[in-house]
N, C-alpha and C. Protein backbone atom coordinates (compact mmCIF):
# COMPACT_ATOMS: atom_id res chain seq x y z
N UNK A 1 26.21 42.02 98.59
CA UNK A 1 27.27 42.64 97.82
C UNK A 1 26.90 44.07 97.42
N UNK A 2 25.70 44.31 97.13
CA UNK A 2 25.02 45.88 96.56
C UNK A 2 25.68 46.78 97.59
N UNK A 3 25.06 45.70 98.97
CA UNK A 3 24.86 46.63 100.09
C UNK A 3 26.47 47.11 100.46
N UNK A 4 27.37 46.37 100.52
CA UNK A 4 28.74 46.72 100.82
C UNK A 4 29.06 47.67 100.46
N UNK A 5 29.00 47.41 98.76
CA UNK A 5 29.12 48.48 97.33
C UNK A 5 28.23 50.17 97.61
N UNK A 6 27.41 50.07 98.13
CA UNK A 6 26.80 50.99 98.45
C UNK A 6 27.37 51.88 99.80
N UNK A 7 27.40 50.87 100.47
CA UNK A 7 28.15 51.94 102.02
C UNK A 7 29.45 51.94 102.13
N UNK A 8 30.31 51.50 101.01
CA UNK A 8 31.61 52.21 100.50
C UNK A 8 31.44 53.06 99.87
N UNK A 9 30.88 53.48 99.13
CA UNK A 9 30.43 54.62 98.12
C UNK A 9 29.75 56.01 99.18
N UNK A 10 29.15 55.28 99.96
CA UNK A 10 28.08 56.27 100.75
C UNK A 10 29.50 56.77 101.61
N UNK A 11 30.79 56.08 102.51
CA UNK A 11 31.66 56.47 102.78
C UNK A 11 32.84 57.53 102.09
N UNK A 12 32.98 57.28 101.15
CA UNK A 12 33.36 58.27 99.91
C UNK A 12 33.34 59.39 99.87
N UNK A 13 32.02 59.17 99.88
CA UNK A 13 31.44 60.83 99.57
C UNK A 13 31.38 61.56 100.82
N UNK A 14 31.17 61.16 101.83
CA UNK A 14 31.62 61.97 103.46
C UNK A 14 32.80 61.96 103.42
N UNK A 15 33.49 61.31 103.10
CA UNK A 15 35.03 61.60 103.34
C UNK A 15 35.51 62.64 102.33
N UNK A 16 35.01 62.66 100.99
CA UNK A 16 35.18 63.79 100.11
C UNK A 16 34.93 64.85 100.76
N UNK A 17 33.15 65.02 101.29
CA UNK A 17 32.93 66.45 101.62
C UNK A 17 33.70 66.96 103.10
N UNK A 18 33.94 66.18 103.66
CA UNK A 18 34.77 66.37 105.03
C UNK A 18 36.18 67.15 104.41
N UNK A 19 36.78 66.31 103.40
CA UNK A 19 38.15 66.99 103.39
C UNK A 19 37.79 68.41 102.79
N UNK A 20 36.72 68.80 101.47
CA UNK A 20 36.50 69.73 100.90
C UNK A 20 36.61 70.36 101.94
N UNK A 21 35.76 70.42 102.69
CA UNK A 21 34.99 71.17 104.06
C UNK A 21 36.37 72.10 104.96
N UNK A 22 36.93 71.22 105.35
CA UNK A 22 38.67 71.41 105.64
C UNK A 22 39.49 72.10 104.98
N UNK A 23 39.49 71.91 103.46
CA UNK A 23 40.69 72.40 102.98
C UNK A 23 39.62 74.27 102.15
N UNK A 24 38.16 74.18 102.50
CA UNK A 24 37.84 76.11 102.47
C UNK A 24 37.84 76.82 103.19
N UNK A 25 37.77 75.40 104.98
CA UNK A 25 37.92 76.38 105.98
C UNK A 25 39.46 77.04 106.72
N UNK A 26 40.59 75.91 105.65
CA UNK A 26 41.82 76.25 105.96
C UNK A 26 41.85 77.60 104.90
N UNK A 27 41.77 77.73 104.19
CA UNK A 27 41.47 79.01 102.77
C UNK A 27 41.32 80.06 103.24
N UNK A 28 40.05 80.20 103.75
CA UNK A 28 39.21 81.27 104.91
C UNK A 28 40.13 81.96 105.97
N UNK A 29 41.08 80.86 106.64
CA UNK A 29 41.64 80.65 107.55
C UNK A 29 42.65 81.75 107.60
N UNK A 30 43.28 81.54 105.71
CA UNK A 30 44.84 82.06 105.52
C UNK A 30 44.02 83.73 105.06
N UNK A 31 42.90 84.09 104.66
CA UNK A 31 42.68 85.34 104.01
C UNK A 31 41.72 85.91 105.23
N UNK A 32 41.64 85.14 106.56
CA UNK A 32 41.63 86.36 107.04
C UNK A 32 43.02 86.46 107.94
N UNK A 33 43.79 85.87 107.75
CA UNK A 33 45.38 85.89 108.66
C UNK A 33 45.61 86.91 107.76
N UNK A 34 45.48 86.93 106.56
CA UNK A 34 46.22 88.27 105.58
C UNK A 34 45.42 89.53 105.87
N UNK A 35 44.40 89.51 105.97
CA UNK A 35 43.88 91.07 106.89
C UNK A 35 43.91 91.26 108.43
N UNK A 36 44.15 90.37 108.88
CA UNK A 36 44.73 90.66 110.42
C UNK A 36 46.07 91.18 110.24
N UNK A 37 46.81 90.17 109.46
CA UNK A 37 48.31 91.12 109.89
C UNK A 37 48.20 92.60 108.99
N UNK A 38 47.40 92.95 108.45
CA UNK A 38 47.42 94.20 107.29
C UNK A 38 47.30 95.16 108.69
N UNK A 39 46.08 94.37 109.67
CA UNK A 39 45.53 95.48 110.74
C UNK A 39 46.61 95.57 111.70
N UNK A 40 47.37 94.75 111.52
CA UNK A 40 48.73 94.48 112.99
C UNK A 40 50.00 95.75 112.36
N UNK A 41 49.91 95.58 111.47
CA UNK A 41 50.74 96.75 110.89
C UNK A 41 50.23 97.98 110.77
N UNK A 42 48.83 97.95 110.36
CA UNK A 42 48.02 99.23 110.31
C UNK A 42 48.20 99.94 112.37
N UNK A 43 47.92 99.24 112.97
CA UNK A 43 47.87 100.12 114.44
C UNK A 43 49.40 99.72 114.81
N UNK A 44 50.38 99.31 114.56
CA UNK A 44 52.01 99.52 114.88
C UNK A 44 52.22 100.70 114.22
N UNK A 45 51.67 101.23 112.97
CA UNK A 45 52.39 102.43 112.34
C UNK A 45 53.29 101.88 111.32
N UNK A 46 53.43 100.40 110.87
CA UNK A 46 54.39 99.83 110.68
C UNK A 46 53.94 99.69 108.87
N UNK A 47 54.35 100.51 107.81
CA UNK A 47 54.37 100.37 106.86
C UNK A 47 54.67 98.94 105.59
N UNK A 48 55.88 98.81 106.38
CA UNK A 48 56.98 97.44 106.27
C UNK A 48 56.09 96.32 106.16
N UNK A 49 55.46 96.08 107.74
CA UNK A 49 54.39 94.89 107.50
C UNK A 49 53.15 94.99 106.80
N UNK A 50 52.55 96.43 106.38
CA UNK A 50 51.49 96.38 105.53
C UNK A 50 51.55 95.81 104.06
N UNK A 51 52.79 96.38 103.79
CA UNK A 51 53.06 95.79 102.69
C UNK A 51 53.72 94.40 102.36
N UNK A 52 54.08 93.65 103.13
CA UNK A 52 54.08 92.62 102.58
C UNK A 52 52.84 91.47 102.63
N UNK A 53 51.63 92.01 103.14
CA UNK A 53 50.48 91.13 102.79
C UNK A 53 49.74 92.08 101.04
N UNK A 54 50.26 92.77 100.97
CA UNK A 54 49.51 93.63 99.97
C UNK A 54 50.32 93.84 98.70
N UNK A 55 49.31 93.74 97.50
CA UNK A 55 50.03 93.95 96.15
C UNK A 55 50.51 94.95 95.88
N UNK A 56 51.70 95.62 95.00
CA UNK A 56 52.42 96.49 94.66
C UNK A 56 51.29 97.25 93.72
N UNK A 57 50.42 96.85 93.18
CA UNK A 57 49.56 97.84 92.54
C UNK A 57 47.99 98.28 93.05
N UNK A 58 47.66 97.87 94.76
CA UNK A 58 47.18 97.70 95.38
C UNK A 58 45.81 99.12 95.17
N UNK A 59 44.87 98.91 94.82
CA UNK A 59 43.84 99.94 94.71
C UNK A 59 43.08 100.47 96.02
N UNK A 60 43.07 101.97 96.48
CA UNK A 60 42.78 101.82 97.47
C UNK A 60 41.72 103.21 96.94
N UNK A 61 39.91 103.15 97.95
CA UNK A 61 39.09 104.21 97.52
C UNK A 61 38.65 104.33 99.24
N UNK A 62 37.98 104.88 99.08
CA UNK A 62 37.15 105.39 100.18
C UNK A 62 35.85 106.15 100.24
N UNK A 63 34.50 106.21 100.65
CA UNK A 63 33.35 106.30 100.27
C UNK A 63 32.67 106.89 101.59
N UNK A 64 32.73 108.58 101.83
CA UNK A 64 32.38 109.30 103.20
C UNK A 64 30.98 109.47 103.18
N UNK A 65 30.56 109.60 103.96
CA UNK A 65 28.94 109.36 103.74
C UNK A 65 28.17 110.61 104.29
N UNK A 66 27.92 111.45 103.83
CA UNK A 66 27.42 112.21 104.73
C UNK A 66 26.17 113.21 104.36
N UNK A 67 25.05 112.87 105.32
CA UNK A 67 23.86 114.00 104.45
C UNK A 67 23.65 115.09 104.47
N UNK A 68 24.67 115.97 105.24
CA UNK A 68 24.59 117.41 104.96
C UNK A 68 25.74 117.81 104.22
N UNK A 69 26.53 116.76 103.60
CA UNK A 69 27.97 117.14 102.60
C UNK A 69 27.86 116.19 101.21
N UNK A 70 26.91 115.18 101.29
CA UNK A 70 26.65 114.03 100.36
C UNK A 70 27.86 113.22 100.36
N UNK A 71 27.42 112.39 99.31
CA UNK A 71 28.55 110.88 99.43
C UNK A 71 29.51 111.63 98.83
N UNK A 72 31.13 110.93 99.09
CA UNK A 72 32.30 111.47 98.47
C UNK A 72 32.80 110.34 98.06
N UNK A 73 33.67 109.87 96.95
CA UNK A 73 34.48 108.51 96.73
C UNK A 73 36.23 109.14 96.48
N UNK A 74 36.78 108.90 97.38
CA UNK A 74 38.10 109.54 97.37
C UNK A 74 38.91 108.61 96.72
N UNK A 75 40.16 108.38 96.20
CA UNK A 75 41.45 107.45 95.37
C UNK A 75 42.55 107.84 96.60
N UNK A 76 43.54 107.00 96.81
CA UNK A 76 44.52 106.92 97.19
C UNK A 76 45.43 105.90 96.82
N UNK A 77 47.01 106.60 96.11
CA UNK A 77 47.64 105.58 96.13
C UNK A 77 48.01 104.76 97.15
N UNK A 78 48.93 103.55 96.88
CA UNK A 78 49.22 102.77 97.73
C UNK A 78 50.48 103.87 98.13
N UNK A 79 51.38 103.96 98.01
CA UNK A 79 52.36 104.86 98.40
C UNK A 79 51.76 105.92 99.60
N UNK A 80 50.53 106.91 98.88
CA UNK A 80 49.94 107.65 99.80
C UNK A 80 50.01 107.07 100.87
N UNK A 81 48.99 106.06 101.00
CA UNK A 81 48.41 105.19 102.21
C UNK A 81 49.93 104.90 102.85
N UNK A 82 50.72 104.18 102.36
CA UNK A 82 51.83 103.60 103.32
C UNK A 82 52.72 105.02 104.17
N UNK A 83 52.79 106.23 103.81
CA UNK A 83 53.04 107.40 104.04
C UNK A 83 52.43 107.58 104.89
N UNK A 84 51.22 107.90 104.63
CA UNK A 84 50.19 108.80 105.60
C UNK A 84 50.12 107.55 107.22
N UNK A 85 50.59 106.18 106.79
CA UNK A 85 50.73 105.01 107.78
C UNK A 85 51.79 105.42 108.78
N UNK A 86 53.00 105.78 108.25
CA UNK A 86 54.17 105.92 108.69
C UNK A 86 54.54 107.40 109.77
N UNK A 87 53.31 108.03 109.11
CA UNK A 87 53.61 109.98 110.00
C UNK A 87 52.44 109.59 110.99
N UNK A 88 51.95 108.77 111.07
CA UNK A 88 50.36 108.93 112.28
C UNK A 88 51.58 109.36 113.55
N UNK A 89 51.31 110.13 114.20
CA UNK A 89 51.87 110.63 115.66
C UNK A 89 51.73 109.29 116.41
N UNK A 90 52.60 109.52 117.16
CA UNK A 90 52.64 108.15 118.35
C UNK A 90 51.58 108.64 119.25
N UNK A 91 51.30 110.34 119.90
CA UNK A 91 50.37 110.55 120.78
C UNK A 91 49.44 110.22 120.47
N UNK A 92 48.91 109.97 118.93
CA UNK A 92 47.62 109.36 118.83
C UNK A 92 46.99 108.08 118.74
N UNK A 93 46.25 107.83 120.01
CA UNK A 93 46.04 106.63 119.59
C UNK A 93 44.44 106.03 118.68
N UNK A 94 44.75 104.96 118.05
CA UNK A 94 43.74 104.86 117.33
C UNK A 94 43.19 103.64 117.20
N UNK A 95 42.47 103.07 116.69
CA UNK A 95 42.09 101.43 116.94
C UNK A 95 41.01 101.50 115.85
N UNK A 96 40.92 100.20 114.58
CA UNK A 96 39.64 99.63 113.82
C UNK A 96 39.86 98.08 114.16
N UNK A 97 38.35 98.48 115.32
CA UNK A 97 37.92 97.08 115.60
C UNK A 97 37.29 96.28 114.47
N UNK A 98 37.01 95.05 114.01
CA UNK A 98 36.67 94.66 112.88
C UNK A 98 35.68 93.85 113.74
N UNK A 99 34.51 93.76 113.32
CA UNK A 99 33.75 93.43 113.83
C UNK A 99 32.93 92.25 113.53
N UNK A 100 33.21 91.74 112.67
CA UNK A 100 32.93 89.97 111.76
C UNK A 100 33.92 90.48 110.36
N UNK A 101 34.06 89.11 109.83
CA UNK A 101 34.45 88.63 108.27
C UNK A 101 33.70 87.63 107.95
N UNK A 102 33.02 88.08 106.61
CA UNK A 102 32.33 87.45 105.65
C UNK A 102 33.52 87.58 104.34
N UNK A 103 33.77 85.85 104.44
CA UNK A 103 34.88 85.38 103.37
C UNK A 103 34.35 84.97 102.30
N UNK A 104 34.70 84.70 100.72
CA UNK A 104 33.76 84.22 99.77
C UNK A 104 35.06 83.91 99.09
N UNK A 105 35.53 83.01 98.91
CA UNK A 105 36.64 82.16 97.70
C UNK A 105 36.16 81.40 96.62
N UNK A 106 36.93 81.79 95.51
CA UNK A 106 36.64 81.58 94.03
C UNK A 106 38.12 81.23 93.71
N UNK A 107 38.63 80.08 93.89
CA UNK A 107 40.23 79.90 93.12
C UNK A 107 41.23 80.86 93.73
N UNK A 108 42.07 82.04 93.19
CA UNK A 108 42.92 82.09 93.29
C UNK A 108 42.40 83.71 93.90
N UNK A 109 40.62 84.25 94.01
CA UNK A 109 40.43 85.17 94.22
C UNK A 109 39.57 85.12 95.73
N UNK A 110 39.92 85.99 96.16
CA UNK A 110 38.90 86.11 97.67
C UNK A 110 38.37 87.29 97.87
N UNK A 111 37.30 87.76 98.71
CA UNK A 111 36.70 88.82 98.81
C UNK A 111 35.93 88.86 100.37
N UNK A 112 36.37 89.82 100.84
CA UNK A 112 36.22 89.80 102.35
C UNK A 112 35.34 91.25 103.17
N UNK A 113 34.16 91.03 103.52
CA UNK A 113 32.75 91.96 103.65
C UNK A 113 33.24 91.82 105.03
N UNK A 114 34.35 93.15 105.88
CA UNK A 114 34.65 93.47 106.95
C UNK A 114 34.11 94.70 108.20
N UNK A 115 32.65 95.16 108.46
CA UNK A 115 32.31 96.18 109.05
C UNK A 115 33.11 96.46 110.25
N UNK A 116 33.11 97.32 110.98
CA UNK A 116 34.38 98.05 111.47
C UNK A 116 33.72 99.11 112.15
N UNK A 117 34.19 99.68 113.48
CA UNK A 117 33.89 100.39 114.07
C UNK A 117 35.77 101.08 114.20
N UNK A 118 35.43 102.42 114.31
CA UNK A 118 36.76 103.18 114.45
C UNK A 118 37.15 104.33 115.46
N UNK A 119 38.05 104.38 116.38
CA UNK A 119 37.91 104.83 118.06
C UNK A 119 39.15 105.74 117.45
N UNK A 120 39.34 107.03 117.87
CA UNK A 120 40.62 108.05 117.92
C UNK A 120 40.38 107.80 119.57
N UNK A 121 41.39 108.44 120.38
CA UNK A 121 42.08 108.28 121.57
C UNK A 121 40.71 107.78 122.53
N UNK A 122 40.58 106.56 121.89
CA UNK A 122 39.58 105.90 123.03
C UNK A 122 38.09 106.28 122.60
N UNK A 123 37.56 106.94 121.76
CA UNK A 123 36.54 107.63 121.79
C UNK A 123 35.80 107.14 120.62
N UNK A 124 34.58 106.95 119.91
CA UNK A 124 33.95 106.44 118.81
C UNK A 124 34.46 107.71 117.68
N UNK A 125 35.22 107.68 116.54
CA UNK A 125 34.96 108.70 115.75
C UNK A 125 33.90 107.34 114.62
N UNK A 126 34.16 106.90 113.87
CA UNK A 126 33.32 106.77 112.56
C UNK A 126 33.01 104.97 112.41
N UNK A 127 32.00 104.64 111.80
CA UNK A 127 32.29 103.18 111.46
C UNK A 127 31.64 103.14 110.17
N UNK A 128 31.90 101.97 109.56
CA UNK A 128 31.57 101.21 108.10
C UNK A 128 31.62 100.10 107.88
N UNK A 129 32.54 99.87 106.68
CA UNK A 129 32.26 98.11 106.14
C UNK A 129 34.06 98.33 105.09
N UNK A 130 34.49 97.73 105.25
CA UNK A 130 35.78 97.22 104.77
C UNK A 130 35.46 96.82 103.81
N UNK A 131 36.08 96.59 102.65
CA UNK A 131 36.27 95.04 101.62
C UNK A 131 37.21 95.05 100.88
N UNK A 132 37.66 94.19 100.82
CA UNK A 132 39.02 93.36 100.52
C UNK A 132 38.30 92.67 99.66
N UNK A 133 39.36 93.01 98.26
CA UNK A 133 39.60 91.51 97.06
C UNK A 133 40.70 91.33 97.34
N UNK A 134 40.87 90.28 97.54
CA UNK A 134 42.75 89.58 97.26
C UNK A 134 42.95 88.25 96.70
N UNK A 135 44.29 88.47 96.03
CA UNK A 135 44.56 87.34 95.03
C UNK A 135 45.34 86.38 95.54
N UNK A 136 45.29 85.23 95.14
CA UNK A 136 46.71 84.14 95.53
C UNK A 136 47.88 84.04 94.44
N UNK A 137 48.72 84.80 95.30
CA UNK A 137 50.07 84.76 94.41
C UNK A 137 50.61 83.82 94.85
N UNK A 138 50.97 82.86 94.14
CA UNK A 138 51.72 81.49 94.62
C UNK A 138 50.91 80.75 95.70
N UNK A 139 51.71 80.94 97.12
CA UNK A 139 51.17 80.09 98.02
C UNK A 139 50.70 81.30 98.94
N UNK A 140 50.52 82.72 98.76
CA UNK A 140 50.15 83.48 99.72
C UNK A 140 49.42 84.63 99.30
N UNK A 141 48.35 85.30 100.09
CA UNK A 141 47.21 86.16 99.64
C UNK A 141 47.52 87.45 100.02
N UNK A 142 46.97 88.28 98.50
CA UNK A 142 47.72 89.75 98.39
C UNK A 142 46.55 89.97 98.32
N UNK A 143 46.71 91.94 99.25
CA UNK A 143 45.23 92.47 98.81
C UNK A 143 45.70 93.66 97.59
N UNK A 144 44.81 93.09 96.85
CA UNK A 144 44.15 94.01 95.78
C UNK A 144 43.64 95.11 95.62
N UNK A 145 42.74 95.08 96.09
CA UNK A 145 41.90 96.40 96.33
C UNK A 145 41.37 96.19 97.89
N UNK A 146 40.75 97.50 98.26
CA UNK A 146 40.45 97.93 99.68
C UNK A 146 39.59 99.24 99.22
N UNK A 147 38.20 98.83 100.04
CA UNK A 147 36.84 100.50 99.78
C UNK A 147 36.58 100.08 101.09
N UNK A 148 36.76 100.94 101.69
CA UNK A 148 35.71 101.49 102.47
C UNK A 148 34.72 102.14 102.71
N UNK A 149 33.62 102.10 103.61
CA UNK A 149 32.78 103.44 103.95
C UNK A 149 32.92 103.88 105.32
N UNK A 150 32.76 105.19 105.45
CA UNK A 150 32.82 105.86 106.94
C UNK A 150 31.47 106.40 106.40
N UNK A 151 30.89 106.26 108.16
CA UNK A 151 30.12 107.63 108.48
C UNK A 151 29.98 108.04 109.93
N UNK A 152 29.18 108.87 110.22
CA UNK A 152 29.80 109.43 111.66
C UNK A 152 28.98 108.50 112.41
């Protein structure tokens, strides 16, 4: 009888950590679908779709790196950014490959360690590291803030 009692219990708890297991890697799943489509809109030019993965008070910095100009930390509104999204020339083409995601979820907050390599018309200009905080509003994940670093 122990023994029954015991390898129902011992069943339990694999079946607990199995579903846990499932329902952080479905989590993971949805916050990096919310920075893919940020990037699907980012290289369409497509303002429209950036913003609807992203919060209306959305913080955006940027961090240039450079040792004969030193570090710079620039601000941009979200407005800026969706602007400066919308005038990129069609002749130019551009591409940020993302190169892994490191996801970390806490409840209703996520935080996403994205390095990145960045090509103007085919060619290497700059790479860095992305990061994304984003929140769960309801049933779907907004980004928050966004820093980057470039360097050449």
């Amino acid at each position: 009888m122990v023994f029954n009692n015991f390898m129902t219990m011992k069943i339990y708890i694999i079946v607990f950590f199995l579903l846990f297991g499932l329902s952080a890697n479905a989590q993971k799943k949805e916050v990096q679908q919310c920075i893919e489509s940020f990037f699907e809109g980012f290289h369409q030019r497509d303002s429209i779709k950036i913003k609807l993965v992203c919060s209306e008070k959305m913080i955006l910095q940027s961090i240039s790196e450079s040792t004969a100009k030193g570090n710079k930390l620039s601000n941009e509104t979200a407005n800026e950014f969706y602007k400066s999204i919308a005038s990129i020339p069609t002749t130019l083409k551009f591409q940020e490959k993302i190169l892994s995601y490191n996801i970390q979820i806490d409840g209703s907050m996520a935080h996403v360690w994205a390095p990145y390599e960045f090509y103007l018309n085919d060619k290497f200009s700059h790479s860095g590291v992305n990061t994304f905080t984003l929140f769960k509003e309801k049933d779907s994940w907004k980004i928050i803030y966004l820093i980057d670093t470039r360097r050449k």
